[in-house]
N, C-alpha and C. Protein backbone atom coordinates (compact mmCIF):
# COMPACT_ATOMS: atom_id res chain seq x y z
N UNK A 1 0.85 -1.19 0.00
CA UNK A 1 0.00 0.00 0.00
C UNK A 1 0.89 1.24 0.00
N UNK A 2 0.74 1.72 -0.91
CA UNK A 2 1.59 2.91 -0.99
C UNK A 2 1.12 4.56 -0.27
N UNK A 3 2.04 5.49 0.61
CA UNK A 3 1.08 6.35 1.26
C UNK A 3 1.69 7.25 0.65
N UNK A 4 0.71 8.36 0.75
CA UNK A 4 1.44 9.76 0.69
C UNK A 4 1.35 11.07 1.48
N UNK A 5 1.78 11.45 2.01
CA UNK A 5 1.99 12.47 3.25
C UNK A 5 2.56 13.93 2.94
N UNK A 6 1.28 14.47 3.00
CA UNK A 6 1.51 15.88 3.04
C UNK A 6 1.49 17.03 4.06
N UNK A 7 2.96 17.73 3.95
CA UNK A 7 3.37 18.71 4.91
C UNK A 7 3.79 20.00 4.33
N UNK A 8 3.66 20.93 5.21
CA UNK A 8 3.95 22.09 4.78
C UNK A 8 2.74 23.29 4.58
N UNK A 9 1.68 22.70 5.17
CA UNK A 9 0.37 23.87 5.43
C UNK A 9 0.80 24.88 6.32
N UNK A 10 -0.36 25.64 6.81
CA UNK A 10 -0.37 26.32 7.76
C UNK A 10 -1.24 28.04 7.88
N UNK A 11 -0.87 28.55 8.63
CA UNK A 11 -1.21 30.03 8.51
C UNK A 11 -0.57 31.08 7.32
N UNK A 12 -1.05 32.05 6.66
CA UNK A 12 -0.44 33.31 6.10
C UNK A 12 -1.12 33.97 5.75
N UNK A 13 -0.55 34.95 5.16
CA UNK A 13 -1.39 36.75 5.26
C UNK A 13 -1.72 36.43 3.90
N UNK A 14 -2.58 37.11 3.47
CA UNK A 14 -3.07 37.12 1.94
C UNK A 14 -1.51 38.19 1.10
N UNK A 15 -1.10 37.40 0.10
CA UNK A 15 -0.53 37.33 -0.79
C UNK A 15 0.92 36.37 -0.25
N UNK A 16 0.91 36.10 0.89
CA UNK A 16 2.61 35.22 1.20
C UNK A 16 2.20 33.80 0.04
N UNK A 17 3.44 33.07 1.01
CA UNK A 17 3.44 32.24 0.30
C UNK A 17 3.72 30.62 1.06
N UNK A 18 3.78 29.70 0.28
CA UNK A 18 3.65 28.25 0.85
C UNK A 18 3.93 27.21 -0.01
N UNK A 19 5.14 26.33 0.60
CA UNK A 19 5.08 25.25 -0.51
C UNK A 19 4.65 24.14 0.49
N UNK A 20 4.22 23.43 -0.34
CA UNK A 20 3.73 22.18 -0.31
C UNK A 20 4.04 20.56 -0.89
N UNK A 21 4.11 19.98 0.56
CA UNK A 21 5.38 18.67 0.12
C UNK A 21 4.53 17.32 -0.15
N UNK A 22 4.46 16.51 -0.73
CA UNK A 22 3.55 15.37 -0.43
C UNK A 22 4.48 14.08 -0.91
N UNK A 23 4.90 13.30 0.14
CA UNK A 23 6.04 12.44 0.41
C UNK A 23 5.61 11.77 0.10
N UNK A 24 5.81 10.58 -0.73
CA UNK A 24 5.38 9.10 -1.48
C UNK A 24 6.62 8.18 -0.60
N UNK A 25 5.81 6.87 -0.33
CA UNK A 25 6.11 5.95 0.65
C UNK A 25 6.95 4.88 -0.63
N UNK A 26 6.30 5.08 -2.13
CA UNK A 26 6.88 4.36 -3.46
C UNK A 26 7.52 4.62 -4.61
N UNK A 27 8.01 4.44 -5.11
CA UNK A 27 9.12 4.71 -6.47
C UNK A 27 7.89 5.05 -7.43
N UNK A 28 6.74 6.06 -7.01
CA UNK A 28 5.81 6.25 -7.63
C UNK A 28 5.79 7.30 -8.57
N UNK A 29 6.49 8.71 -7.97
CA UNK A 29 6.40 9.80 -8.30
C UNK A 29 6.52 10.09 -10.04
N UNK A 30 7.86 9.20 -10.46
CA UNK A 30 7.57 9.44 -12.09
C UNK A 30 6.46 8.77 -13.23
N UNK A 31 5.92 7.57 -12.23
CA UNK A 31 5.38 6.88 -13.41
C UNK A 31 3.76 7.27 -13.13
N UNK A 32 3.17 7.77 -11.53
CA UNK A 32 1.88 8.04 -11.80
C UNK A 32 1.47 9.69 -11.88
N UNK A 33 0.16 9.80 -12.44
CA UNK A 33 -0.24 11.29 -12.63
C UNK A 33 -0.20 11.82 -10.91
N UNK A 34 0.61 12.68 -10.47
CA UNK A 34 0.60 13.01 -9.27
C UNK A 34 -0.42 14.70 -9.66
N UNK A 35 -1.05 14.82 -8.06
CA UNK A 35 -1.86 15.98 -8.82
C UNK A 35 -2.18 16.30 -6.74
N UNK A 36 -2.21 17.96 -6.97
CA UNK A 36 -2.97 18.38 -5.91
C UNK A 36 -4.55 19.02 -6.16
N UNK A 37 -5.22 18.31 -4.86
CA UNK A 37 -6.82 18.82 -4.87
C UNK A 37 -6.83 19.43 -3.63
N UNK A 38 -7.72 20.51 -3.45
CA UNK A 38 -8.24 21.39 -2.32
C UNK A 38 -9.76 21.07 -2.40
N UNK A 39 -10.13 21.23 -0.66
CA UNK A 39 -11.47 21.28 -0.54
C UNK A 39 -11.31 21.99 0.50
N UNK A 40 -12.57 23.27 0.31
CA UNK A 40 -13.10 24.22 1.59
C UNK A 40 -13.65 23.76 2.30
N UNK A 41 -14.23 24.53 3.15
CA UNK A 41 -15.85 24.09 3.83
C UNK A 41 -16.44 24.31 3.20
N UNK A 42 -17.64 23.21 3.17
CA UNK A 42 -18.68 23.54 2.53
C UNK A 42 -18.79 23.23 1.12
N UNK A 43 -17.78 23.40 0.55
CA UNK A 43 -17.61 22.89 -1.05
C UNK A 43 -16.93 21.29 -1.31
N UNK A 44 -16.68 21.81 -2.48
CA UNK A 44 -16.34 19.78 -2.80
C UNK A 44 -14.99 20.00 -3.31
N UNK A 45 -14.75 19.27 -3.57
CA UNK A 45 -13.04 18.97 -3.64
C UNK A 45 -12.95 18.98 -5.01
N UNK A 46 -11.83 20.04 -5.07
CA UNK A 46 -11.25 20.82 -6.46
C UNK A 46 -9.68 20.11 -7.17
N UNK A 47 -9.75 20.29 -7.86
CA UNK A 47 -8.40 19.95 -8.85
C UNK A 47 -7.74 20.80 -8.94
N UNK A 48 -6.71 21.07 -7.99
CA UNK A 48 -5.56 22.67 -8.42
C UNK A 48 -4.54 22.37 -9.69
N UNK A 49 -3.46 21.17 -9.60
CA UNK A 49 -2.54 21.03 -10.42
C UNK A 49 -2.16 19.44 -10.54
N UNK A 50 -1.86 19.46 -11.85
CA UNK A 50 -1.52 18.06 -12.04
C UNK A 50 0.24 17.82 -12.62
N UNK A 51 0.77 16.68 -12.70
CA UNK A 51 2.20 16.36 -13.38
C UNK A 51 2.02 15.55 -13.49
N UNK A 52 2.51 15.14 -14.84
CA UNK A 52 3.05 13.65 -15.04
C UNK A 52 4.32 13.73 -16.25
N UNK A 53 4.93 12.66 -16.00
CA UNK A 53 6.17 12.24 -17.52
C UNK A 53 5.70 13.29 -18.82
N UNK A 54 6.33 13.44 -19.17
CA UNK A 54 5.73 13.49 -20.60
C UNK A 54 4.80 14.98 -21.01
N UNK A 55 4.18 15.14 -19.88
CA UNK A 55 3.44 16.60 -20.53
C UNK A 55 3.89 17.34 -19.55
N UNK A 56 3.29 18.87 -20.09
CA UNK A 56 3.30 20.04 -19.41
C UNK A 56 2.13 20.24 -18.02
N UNK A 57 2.43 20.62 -17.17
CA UNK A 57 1.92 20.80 -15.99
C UNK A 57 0.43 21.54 -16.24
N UNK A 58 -0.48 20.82 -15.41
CA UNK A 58 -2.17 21.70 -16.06
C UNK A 58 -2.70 22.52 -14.45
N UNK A 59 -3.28 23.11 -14.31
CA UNK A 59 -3.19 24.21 -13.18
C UNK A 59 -4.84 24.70 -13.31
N UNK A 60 -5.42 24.68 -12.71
CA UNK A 60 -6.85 25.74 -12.41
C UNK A 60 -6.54 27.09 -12.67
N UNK A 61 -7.58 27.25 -13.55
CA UNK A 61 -7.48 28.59 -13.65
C UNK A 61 -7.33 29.55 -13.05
N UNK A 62 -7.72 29.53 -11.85
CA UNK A 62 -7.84 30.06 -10.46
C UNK A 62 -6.22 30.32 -9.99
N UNK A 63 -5.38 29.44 -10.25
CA UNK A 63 -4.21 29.54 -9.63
C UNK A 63 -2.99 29.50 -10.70
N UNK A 64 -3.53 30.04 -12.13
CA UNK A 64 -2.65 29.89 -12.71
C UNK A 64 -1.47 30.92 -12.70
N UNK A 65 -0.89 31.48 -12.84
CA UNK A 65 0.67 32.05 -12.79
C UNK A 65 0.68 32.46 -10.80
N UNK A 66 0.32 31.41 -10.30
CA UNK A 66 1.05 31.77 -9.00
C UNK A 66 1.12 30.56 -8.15
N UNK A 67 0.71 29.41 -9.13
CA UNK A 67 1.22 28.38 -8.25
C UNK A 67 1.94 27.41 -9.39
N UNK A 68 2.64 26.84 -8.94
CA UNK A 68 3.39 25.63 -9.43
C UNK A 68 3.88 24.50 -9.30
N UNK A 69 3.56 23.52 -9.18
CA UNK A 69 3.84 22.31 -9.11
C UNK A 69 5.09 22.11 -9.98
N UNK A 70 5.64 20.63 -8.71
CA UNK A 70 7.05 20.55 -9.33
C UNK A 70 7.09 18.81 -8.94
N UNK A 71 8.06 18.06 -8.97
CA UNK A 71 7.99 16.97 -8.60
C UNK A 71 9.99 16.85 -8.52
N UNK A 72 10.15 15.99 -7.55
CA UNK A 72 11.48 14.97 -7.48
C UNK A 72 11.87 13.68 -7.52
N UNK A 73 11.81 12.94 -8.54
CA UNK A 73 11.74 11.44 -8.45
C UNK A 73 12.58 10.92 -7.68
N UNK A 74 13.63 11.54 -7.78
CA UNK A 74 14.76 11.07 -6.59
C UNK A 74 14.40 10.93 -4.91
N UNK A 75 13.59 11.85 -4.96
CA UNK A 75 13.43 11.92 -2.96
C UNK A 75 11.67 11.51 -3.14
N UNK A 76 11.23 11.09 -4.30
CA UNK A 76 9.54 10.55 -4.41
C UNK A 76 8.85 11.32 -3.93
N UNK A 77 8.99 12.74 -3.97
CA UNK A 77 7.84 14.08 -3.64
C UNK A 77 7.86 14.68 -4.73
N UNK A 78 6.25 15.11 -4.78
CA UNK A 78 5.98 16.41 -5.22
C UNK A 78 5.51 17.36 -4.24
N UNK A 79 5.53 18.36 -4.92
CA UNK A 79 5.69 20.22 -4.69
C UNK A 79 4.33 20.95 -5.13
N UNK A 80 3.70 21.93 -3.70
CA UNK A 80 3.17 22.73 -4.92
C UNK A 80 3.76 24.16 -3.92
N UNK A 81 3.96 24.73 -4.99
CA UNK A 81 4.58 26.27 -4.73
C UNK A 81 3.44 27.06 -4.94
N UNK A 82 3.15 27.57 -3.41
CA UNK A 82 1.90 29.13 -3.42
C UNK A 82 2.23 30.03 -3.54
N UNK A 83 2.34 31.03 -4.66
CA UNK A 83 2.63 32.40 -4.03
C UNK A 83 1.34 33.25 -4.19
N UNK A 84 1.31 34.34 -3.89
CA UNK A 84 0.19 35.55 -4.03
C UNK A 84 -1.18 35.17 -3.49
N UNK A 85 -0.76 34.18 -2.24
CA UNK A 85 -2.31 33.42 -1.43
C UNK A 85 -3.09 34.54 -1.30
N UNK A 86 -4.52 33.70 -1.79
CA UNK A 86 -5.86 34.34 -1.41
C UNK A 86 -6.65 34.28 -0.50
N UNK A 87 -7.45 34.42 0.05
CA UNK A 87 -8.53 34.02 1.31
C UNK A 87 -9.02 32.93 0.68
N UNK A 88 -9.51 32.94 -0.46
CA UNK A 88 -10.01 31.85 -1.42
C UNK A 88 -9.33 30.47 -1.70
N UNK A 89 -7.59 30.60 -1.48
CA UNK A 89 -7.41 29.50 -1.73
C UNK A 89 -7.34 29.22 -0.32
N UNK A 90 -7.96 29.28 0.65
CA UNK A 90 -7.72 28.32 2.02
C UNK A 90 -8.69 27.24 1.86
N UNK A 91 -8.06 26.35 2.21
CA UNK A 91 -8.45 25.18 2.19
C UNK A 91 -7.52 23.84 2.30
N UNK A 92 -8.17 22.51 2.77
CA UNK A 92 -7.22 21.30 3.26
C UNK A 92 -6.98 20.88 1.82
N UNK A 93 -5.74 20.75 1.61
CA UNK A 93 -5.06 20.22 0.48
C UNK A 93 -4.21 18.65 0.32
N UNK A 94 -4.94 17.86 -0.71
CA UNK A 94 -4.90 16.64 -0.74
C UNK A 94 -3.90 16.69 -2.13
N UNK A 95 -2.47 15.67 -1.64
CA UNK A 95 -2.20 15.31 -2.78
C UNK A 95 -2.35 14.04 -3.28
N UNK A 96 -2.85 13.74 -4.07
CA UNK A 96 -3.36 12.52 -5.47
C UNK A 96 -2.30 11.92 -6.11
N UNK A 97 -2.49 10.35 -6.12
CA UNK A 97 -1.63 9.79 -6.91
C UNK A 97 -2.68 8.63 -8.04
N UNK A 98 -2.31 8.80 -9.39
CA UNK A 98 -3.17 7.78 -9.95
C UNK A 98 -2.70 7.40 -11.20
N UNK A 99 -2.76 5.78 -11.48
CA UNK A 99 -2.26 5.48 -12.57
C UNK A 99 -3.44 4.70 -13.43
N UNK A 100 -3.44 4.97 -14.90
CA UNK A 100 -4.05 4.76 -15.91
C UNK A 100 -5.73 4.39 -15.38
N UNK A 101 -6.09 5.63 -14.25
CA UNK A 101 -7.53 5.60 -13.54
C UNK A 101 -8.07 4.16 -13.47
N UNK A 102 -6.52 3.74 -12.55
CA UNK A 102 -7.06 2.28 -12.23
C UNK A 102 -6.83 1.74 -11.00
N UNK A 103 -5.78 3.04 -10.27
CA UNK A 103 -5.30 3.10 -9.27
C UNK A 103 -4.99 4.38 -8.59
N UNK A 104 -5.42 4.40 -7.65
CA UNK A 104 -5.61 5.79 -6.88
C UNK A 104 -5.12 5.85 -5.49
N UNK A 105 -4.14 6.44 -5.02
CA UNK A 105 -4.20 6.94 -3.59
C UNK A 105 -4.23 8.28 -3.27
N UNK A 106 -4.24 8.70 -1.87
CA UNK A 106 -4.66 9.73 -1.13
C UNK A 106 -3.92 10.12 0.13
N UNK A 107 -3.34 11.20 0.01
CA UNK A 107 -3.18 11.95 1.40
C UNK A 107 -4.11 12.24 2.34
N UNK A 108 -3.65 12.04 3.44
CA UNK A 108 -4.63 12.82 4.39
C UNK A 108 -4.83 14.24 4.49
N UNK A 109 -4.19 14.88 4.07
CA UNK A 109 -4.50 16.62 3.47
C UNK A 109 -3.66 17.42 4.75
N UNK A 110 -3.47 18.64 4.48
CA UNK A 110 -2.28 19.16 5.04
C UNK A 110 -3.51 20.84 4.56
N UNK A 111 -3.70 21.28 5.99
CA UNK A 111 -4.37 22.63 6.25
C UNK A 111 -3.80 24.06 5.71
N UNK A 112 -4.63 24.83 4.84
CA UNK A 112 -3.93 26.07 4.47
C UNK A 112 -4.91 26.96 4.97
N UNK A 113 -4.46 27.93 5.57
CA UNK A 113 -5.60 28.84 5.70
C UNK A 113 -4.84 30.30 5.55
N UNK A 114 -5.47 30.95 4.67
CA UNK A 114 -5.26 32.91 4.20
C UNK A 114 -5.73 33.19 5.39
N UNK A 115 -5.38 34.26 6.07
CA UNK A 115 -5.87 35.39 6.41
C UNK A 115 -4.67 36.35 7.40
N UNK A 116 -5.65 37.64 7.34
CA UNK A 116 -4.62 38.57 7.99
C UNK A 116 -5.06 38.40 9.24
């Protein structure tokens, strides 16, 4: 069973910033679509950014030129880099691992919350 563990939430002022680590327990990181999702209160769980081999990185519109996802196959994490946080993007952030939507795991999510 492969886990993945995400660290690096927390408090900040609207526009700081935050990266975000999500540690793979498996030699997973290059071969599955790794991807971060957020969910608020109250709402349902969103798709911020995805990576995989081979293509270019896909991002919500919402967060496009200020966040970025990155990945390290060597240390089996991916990254997501916050900058210019909103009140809007607070929310518990899950990172996703899934291969050929036949296999799926899940973080337990790692807390962001904006505010001044």
């Amino acid at each position: 069973q492969v886990q993945l563990v995400e660290s690096g939430g927390g408090l900040v002022q609207p526009g700081g910033s935050l990266r975000l680590s999500c540690a793979t327990s498996g030699n997973i990181v290059r071969f599955y679509l790794m991807g971060w999702y957020r969910q608020a209160p109250g709402k349902q769980r969103e798709l911020v950014a995805t990576i995989v081999s081979g293509r270019s990185a896909n991002y919500t519109d919402s967060v496009k030129g200020r966040f970025t996802i990155s990945r390290d196959n060597a240390k089996n994490t991916v990254y997501l880099q916050m900058n210019g946080l909103k009140p809007e993007d607070a929310a518990v952030y899950y990172c996703n691992a899934r291969y050929l939507n036949t296999i799926e795991f899940w973080g337990q999510g790692t807390h962001v919350t904006v505010s001044s």
